[in-house]
C-alpha atoms as a PDB file:
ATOM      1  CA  UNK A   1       0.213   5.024   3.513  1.00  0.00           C
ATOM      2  CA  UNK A   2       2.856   5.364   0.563  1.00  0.00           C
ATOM      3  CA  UNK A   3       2.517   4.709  -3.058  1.00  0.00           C
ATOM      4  CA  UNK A   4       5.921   3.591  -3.510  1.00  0.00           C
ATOM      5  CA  UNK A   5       6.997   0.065  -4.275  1.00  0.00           C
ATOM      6  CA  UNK A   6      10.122   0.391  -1.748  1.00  0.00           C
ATOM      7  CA  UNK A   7       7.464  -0.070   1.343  1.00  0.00           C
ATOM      8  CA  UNK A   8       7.334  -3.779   1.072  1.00  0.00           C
ATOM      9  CA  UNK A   9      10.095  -5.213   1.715  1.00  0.00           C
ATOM     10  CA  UNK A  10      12.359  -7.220  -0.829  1.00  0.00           C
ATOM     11  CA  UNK A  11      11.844 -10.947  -1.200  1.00  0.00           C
ATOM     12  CA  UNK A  12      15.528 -13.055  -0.932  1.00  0.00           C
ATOM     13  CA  UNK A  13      17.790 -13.585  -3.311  1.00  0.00           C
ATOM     14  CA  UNK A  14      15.971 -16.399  -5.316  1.00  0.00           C
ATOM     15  CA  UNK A  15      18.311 -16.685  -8.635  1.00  0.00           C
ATOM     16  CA  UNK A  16      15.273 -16.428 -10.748  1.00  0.00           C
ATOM     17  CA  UNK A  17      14.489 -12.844 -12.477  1.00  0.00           C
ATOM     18  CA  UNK A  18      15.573  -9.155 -12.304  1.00  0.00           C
ATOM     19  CA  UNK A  19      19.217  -8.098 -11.581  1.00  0.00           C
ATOM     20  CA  UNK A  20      21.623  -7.074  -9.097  1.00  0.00           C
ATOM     21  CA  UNK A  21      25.255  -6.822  -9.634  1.00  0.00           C
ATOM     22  CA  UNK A  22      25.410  -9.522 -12.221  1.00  0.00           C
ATOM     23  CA  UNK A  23      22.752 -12.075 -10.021  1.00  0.00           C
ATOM     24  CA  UNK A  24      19.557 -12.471 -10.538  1.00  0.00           C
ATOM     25  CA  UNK A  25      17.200 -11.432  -7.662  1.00  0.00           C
ATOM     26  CA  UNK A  26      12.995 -11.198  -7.266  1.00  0.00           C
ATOM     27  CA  UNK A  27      12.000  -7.585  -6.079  1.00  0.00           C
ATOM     28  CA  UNK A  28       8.920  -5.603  -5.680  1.00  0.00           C
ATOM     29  CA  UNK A  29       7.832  -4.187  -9.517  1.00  0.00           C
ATOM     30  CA  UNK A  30       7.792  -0.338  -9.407  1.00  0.00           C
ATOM     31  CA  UNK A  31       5.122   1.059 -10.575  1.00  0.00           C
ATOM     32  CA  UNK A  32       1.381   1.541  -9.746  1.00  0.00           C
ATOM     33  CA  UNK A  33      -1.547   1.483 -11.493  1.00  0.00           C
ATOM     34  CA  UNK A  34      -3.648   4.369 -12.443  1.00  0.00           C
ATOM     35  CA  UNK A  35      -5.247   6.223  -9.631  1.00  0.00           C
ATOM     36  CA  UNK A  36      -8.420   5.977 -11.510  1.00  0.00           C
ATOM     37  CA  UNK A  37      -8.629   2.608 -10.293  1.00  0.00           C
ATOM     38  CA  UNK A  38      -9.839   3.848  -6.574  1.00  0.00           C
ATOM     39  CA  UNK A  39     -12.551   5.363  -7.925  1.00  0.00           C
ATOM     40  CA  UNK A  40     -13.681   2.193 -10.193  1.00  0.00           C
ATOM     41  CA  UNK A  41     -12.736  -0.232  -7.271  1.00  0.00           C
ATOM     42  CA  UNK A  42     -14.932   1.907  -5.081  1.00  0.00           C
ATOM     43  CA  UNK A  43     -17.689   2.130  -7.958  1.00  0.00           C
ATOM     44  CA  UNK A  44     -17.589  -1.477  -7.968  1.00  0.00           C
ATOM     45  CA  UNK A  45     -17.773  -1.947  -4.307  1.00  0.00           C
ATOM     46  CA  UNK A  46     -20.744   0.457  -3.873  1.00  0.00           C
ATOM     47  CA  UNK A  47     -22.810  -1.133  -6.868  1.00  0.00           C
ATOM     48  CA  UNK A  48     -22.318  -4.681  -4.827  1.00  0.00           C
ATOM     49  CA  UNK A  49     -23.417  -3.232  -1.145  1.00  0.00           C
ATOM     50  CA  UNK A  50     -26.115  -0.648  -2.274  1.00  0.00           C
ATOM     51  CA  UNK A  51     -28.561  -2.636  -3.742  1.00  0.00           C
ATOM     52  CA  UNK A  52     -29.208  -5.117  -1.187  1.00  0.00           C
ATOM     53  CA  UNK A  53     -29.194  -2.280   1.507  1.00  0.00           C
ATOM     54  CA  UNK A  54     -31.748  -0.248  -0.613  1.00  0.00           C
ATOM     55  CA  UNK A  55     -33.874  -3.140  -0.942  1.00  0.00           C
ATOM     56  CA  UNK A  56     -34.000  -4.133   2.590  1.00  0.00           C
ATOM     57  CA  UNK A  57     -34.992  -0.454   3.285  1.00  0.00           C
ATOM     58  CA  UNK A  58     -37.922  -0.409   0.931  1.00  0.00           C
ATOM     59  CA  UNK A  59     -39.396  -3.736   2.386  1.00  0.00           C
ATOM     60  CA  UNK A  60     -38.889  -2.309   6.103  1.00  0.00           C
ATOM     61  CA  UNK A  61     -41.123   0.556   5.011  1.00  0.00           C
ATOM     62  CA  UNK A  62     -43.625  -1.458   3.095  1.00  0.00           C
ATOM     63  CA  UNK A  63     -44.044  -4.334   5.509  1.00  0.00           C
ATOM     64  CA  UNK A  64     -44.422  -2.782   9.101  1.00  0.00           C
ATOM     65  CA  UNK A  65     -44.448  -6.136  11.203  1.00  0.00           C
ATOM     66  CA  UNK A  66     -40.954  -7.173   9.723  1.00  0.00           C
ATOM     67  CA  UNK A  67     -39.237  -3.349   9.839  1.00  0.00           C
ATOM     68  CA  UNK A  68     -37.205  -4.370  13.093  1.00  0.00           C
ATOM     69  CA  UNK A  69     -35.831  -7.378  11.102  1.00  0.00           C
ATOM     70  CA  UNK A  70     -35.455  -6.070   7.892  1.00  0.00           C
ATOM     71  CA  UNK A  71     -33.800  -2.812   9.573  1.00  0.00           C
ATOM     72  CA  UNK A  72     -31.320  -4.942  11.340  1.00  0.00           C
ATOM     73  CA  UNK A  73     -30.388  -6.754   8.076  1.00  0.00           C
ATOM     74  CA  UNK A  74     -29.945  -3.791   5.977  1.00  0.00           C
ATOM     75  CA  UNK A  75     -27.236  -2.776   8.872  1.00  0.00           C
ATOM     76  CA  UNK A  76     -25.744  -6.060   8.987  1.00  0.00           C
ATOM     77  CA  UNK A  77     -25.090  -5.819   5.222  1.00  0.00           C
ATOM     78  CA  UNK A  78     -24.597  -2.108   5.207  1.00  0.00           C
ATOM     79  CA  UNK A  79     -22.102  -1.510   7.831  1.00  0.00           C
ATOM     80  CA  UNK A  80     -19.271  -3.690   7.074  1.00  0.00           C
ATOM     81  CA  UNK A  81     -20.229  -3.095   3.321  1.00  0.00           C
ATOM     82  CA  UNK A  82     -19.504   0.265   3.246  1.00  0.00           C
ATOM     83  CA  UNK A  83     -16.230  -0.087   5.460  1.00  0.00           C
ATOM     84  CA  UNK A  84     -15.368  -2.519   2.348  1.00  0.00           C
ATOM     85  CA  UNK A  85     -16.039   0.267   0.342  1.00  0.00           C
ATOM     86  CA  UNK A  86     -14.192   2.887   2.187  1.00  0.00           C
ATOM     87  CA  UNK A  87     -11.275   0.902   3.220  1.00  0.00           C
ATOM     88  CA  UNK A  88     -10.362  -1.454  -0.008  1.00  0.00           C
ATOM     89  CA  UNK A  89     -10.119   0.964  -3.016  1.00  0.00           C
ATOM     90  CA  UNK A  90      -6.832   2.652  -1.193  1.00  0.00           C
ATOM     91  CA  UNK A  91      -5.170  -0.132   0.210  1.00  0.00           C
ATOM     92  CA  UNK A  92      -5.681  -2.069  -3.042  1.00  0.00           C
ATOM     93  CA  UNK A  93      -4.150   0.646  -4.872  1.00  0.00           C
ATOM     94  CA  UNK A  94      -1.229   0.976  -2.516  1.00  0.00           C
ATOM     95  CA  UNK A  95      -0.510  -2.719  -3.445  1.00  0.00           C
ATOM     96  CA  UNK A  96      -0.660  -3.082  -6.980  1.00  0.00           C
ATOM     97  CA  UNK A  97       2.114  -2.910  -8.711  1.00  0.00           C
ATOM     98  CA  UNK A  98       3.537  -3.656 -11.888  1.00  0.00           C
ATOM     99  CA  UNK A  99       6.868  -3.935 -14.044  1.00  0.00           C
ATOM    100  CA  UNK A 100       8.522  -4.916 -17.643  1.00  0.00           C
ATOM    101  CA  UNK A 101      11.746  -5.631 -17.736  1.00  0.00           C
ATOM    102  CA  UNK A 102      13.622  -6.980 -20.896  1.00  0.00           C
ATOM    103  CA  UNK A 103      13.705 -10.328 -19.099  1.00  0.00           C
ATOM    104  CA  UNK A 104       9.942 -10.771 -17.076  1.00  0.00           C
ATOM    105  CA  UNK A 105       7.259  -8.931 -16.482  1.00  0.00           C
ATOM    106  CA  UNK A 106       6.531  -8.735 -12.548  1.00  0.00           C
ATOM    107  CA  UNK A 107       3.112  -8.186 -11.131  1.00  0.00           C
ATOM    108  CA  UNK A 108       1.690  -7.716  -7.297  1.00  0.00           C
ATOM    109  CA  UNK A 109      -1.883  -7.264  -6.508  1.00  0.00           C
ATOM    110  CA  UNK A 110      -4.293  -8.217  -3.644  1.00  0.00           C
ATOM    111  CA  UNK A 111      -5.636  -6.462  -0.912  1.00  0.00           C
ATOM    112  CA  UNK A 112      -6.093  -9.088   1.505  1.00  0.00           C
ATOM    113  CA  UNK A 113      -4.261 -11.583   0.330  1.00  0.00           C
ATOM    114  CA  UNK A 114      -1.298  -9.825  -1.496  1.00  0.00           C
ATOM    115  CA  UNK A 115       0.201 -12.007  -4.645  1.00  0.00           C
ATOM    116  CA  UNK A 116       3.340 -11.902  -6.870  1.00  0.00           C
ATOM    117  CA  UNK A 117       3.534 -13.003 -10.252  1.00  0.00           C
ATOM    118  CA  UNK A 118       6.530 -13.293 -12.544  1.00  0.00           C
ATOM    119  CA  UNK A 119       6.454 -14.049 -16.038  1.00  0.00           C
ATOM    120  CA  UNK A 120       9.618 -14.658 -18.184  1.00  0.00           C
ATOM    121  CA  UNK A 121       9.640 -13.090 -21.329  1.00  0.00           C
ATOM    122  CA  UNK A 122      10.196 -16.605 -23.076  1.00  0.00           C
ATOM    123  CA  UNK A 123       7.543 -18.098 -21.491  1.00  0.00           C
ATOM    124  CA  UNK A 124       4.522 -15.369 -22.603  1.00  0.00           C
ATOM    125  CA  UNK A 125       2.354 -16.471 -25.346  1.00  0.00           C
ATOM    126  CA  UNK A 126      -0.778 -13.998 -25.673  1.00  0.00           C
ATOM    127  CA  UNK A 127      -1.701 -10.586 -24.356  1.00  0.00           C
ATOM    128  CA  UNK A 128      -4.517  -8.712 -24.465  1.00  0.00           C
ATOM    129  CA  UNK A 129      -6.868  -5.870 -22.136  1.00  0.00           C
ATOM    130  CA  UNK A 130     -10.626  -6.166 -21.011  1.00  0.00           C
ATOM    131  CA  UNK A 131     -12.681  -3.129 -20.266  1.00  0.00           C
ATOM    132  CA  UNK A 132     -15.985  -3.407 -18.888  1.00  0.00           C
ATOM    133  CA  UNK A 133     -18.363  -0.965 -18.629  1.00  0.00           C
ATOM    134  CA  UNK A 134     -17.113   0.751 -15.368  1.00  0.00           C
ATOM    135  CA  UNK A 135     -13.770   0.454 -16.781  1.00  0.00           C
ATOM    136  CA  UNK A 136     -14.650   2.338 -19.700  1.00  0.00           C
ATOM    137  CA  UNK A 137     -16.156   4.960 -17.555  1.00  0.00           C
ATOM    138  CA  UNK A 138     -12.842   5.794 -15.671  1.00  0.00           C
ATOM    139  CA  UNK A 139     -11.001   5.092 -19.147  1.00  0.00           C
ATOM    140  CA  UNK A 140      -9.004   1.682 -17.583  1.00  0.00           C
ATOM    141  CA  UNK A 141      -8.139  -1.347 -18.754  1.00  0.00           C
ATOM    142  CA  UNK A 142      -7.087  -5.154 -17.391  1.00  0.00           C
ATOM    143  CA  UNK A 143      -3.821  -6.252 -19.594  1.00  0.00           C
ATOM    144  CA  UNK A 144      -4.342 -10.589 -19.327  1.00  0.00           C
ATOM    145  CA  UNK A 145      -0.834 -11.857 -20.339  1.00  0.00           C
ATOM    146  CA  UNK A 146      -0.937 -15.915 -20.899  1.00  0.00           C
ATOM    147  CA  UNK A 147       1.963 -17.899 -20.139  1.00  0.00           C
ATOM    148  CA  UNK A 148       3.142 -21.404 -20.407  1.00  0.00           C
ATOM    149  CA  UNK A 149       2.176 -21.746 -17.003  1.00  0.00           C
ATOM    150  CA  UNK A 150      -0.820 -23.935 -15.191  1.00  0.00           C
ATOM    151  CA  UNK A 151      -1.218 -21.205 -12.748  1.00  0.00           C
ATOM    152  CA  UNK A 152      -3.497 -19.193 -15.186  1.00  0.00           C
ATOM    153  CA  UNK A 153      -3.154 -15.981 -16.509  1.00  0.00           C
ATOM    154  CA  UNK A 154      -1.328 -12.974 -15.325  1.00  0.00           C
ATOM    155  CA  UNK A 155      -3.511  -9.856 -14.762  1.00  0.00           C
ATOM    156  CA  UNK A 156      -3.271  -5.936 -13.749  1.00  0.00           C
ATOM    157  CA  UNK A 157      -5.890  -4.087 -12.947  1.00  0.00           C
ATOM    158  CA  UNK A 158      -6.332  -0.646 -13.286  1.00  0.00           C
ATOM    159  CA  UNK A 159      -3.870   1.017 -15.795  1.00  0.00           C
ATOM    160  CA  UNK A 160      -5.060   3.884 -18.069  1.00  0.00           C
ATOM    161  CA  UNK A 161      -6.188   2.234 -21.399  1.00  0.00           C
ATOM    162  CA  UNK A 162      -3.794   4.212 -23.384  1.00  0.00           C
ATOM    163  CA  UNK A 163      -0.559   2.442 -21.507  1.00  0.00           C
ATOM    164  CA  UNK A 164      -2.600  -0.681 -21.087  1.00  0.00           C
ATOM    165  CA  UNK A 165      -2.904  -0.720 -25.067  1.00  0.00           C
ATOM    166  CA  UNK A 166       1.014  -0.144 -25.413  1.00  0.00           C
ATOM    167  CA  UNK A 167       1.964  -2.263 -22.681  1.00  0.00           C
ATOM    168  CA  UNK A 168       0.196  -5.349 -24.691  1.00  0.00           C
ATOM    169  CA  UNK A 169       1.705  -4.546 -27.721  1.00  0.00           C
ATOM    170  CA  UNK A 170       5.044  -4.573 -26.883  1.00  0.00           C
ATOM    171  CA  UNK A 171       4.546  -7.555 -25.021  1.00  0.00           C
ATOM    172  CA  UNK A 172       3.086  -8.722 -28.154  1.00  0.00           C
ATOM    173  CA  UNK A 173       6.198  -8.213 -30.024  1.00  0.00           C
ATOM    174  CA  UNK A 174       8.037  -9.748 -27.208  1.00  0.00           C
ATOM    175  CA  UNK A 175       6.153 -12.818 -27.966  1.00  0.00           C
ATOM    176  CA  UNK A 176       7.004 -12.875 -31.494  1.00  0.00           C
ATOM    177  CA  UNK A 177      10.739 -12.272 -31.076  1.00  0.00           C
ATOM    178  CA  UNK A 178      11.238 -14.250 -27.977  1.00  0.00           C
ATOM    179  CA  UNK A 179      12.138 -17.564 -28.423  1.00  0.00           C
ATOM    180  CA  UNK A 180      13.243 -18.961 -24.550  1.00  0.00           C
ATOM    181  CA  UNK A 181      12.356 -22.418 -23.636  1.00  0.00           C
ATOM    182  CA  UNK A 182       9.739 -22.555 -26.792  1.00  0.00           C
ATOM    183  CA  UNK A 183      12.847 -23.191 -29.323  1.00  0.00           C
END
């Protein structure tokens, strides 16, 4: 696996956003989110599969004529669980990606199911970060950047706090100065 946004390969020319000799082209945004972000996705991940498993353990050894059953479930939960938890944190990191450009800001995250989001400039009206506990504890943030869009909000996971706080302010001033399609 690579980190680098060049392993996917570019979208065609669509005439929408970014720029290549004077046309406009969609392309993969460059950079990645903080690699603290495996270890909270992985956090996250354990904290949703543990539980149940630890459960079904304790009732196997508490209630003898069930321990085949309950043994059996705590593997079927366990087992793919914690291949969820080894496999996603890596390969979600190698997909997100993010970029600001003085015309959009671009976005790509899944793991799964991979997405692309691009949001004109013109078109953003709010931005802001959420940190959860776990996020706090690996010192991340979510940036949510509203647009004049029905699809919802944009969102990226996973930066460092610090850049996730300057990323929303300047997009914050690019709302204020930006007039596009609102004027």
């Amino acid at each position: 696996m690579t980190d680098s946004a060049t392993d996917v390969p570019p979208l065609p020319n669509t005439g929408r956003t970014g720029e290549e000799g004077g046309e406009t082209v969609l392309r993969p945004p460059s950079n990645p989110v903080n690699r603290r972000a495996i270890g909270w996705w992985l956090t996250r991940a354990l904290l949703t599969v543990v539980p149940p498993v630890l459960v079904l353990g304790l009732l196997a050894l508490l209630i003898a004529p069930a321990r085949p059953w309950l043994l059996l479930s705590a593997a079927v939960v366990g087992v793919p669980g914690l291949v969820y938890a080894v496999v996603m944190p890596p390969w979600r990191y190698r997909m997100h990606r993010w970029e600001m450009t003085r015309d959009a800001l671009f976005t790509r995250a899944g793991w799964v199911r991979e997405q692309w989001w691009v949001a004109p400039m013109a078109r953003i009206q709010t931005a802001h970060t959420i940190r959860g506990p776990l996020q706090r504890m690996f010192r991340l943030s979510t940036v949510v950047v509203t647009t004049a869009s029905a699809a919802g909000p944009l969102k990226i996971d996973g930066l460092d706090y610090k850049q996730a706080w300057d990323l929303v302010d300047e997009l914050g001033d690019v709302a204020q100065t930006e007039t596009g399609d609102a004027a």
